[in-house]
C-alpha atoms as a PDB file:
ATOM      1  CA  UNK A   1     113.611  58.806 119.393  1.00  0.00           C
ATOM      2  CA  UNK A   2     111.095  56.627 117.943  1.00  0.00           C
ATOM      3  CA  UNK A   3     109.274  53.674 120.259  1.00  0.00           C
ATOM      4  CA  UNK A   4     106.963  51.497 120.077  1.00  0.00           C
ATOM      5  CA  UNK A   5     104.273  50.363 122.372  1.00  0.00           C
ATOM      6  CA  UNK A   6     103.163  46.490 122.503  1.00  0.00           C
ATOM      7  CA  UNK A   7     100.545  45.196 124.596  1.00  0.00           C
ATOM      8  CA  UNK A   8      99.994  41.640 125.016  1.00  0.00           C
ATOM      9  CA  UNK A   9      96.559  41.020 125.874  1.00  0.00           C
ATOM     10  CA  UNK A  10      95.213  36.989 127.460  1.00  0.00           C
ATOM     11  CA  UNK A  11      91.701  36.913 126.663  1.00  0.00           C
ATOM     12  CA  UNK A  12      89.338  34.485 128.571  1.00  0.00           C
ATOM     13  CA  UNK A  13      87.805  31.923 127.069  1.00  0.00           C
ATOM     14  CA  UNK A  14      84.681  32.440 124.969  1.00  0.00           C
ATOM     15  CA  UNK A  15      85.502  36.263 125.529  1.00  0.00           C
ATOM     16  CA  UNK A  16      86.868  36.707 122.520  1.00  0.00           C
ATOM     17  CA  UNK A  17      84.327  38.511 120.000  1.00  0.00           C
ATOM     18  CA  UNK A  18      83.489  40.661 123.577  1.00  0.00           C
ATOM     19  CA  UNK A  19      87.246  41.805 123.832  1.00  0.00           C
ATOM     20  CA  UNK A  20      87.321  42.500 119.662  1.00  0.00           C
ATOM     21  CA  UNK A  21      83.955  44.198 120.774  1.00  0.00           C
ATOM     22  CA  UNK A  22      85.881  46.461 123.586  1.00  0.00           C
ATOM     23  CA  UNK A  23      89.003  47.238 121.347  1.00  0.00           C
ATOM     24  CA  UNK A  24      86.723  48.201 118.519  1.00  0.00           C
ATOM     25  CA  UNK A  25      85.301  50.943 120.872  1.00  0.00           C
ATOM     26  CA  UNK A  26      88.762  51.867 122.025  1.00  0.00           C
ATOM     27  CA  UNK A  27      90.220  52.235 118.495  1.00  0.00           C
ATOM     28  CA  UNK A  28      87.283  54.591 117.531  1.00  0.00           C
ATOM     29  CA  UNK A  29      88.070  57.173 121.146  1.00  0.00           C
ATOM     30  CA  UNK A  30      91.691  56.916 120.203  1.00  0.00           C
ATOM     31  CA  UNK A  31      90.406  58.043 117.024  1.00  0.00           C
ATOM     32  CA  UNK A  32      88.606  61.133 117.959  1.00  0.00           C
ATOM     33  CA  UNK A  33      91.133  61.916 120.446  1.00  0.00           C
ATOM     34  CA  UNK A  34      93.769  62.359 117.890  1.00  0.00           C
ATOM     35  CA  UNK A  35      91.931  63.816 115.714  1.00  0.00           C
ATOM     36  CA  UNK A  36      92.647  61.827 112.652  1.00  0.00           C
ATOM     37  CA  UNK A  37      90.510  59.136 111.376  1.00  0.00           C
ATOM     38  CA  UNK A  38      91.431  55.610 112.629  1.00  0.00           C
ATOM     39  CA  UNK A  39      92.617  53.254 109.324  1.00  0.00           C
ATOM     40  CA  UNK A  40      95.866  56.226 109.631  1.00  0.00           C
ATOM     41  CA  UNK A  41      96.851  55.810 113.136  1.00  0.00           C
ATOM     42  CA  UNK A  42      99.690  53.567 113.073  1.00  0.00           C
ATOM     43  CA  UNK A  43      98.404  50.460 115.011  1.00  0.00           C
ATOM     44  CA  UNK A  44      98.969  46.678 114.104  1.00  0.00           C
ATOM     45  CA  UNK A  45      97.101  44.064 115.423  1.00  0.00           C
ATOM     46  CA  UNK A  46      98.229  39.991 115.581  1.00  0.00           C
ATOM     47  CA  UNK A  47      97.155  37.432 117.040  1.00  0.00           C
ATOM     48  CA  UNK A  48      99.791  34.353 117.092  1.00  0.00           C
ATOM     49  CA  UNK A  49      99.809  32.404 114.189  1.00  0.00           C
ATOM     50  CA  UNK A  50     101.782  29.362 115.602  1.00  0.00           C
ATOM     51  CA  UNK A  51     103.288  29.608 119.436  1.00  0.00           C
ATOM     52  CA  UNK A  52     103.335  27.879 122.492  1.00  0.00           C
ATOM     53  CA  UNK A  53     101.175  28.734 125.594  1.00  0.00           C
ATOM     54  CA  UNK A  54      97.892  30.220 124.961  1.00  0.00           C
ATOM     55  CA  UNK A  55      98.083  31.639 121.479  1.00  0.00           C
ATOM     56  CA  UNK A  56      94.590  31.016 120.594  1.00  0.00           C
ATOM     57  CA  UNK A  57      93.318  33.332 123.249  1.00  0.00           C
ATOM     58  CA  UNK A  58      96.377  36.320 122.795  1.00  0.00           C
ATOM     59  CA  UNK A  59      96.180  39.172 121.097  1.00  0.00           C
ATOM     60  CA  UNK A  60      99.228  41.760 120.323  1.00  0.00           C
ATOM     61  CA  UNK A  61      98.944  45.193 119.475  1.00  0.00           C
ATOM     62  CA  UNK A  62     101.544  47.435 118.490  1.00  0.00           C
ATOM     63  CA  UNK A  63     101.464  50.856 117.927  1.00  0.00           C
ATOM     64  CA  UNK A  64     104.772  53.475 116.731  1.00  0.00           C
ATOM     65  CA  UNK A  65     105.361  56.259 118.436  1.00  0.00           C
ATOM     66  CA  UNK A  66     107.906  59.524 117.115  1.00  0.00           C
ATOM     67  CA  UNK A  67     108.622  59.884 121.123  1.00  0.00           C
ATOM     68  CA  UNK A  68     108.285  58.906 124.436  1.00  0.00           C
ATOM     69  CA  UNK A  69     107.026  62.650 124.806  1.00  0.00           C
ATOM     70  CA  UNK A  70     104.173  61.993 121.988  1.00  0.00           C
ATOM     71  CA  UNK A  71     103.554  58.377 123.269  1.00  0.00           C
ATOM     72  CA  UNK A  72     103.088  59.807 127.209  1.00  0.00           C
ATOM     73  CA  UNK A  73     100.819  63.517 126.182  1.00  0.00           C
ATOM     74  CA  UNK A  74      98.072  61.214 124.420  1.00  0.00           C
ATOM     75  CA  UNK A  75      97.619  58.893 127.557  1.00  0.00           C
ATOM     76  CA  UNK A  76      97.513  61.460 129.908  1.00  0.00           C
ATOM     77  CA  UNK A  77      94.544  62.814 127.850  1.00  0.00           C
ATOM     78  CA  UNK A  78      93.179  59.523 127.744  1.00  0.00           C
ATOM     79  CA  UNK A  79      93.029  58.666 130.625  1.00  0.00           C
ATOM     80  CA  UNK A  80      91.380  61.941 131.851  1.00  0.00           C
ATOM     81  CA  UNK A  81      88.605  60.839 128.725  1.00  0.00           C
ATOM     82  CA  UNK A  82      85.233  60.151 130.379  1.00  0.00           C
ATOM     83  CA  UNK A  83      84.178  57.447 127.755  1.00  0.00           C
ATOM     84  CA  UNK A  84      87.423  56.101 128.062  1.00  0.00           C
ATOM     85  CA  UNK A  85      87.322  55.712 131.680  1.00  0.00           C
ATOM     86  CA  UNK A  86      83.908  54.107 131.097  1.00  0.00           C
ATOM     87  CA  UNK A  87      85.199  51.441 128.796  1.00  0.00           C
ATOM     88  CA  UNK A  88      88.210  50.755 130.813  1.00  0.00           C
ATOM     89  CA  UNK A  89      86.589  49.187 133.814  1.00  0.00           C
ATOM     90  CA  UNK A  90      85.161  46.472 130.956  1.00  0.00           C
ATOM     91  CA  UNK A  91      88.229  45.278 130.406  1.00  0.00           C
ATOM     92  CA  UNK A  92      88.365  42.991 133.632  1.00  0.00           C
ATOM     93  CA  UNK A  93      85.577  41.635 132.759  1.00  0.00           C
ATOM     94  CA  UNK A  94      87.723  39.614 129.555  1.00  0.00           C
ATOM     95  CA  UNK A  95      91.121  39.659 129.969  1.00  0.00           C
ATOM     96  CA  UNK A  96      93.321  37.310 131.732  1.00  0.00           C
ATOM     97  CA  UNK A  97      96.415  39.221 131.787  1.00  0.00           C
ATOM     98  CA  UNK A  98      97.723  42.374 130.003  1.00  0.00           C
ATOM     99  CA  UNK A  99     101.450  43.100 129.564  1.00  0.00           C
ATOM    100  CA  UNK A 100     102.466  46.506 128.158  1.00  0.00           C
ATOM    101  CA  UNK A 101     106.002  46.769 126.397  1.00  0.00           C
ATOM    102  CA  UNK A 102     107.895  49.890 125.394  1.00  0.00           C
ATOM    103  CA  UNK A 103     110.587  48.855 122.833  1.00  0.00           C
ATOM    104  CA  UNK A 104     112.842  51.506 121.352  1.00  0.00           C
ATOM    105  CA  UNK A 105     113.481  51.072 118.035  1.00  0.00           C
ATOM    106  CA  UNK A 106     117.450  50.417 116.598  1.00  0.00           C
END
């Protein structure tokens, strides 16, 4: 069963180029973690064209998953990733408010 993983990210203000900075650096241990180079991992990123509430400061990333199996292996090596564990403390540091989603696809 496919899924797909969204994470809603509120940046703070004036922190945006720093979070851009942060997933930038994330992208490229995801990358070398999977093994495969990172333009053909399957991971969109938005931020809100038009929408209420804070949509100048949000950021959305989604990412597709063939199973909840494949989705839960990679962050369990993750999050046992030195670097990664590194660059995850930063994170307080710009966002406001991060809200993961699991969708399954239909």
């Amino acid at each position: 069963m496919k899924v797909v993983q969204r994470g809603i990210m509120n940046i703070l203000p004036g922190k945006m180029a720093e979070a851009m900075t942060l997933l930038d650096k994330h992208m490229a241990i995801v990358s070398r973690l999977l093994k495969i180079p990172r333009e053909k991992f399957p991971m969109r990123t938005y931020r809100p064209f038009i929408g209420g509430g804070d949509s100048l400061h949000t950021v959305i990333i989604e990412v597709e998953w063939d199973s909840l199996s494949k989705m839960s292996d990679f962050f369990e090596k993750m999050m046992a990733d030195q670097e990664m564990q590194g660059l995850t403390s930063k994170w307080g540091e710009v966002e406001k408010s991060h809200q993961v989603e699991i969708l399954m696809l239909m």
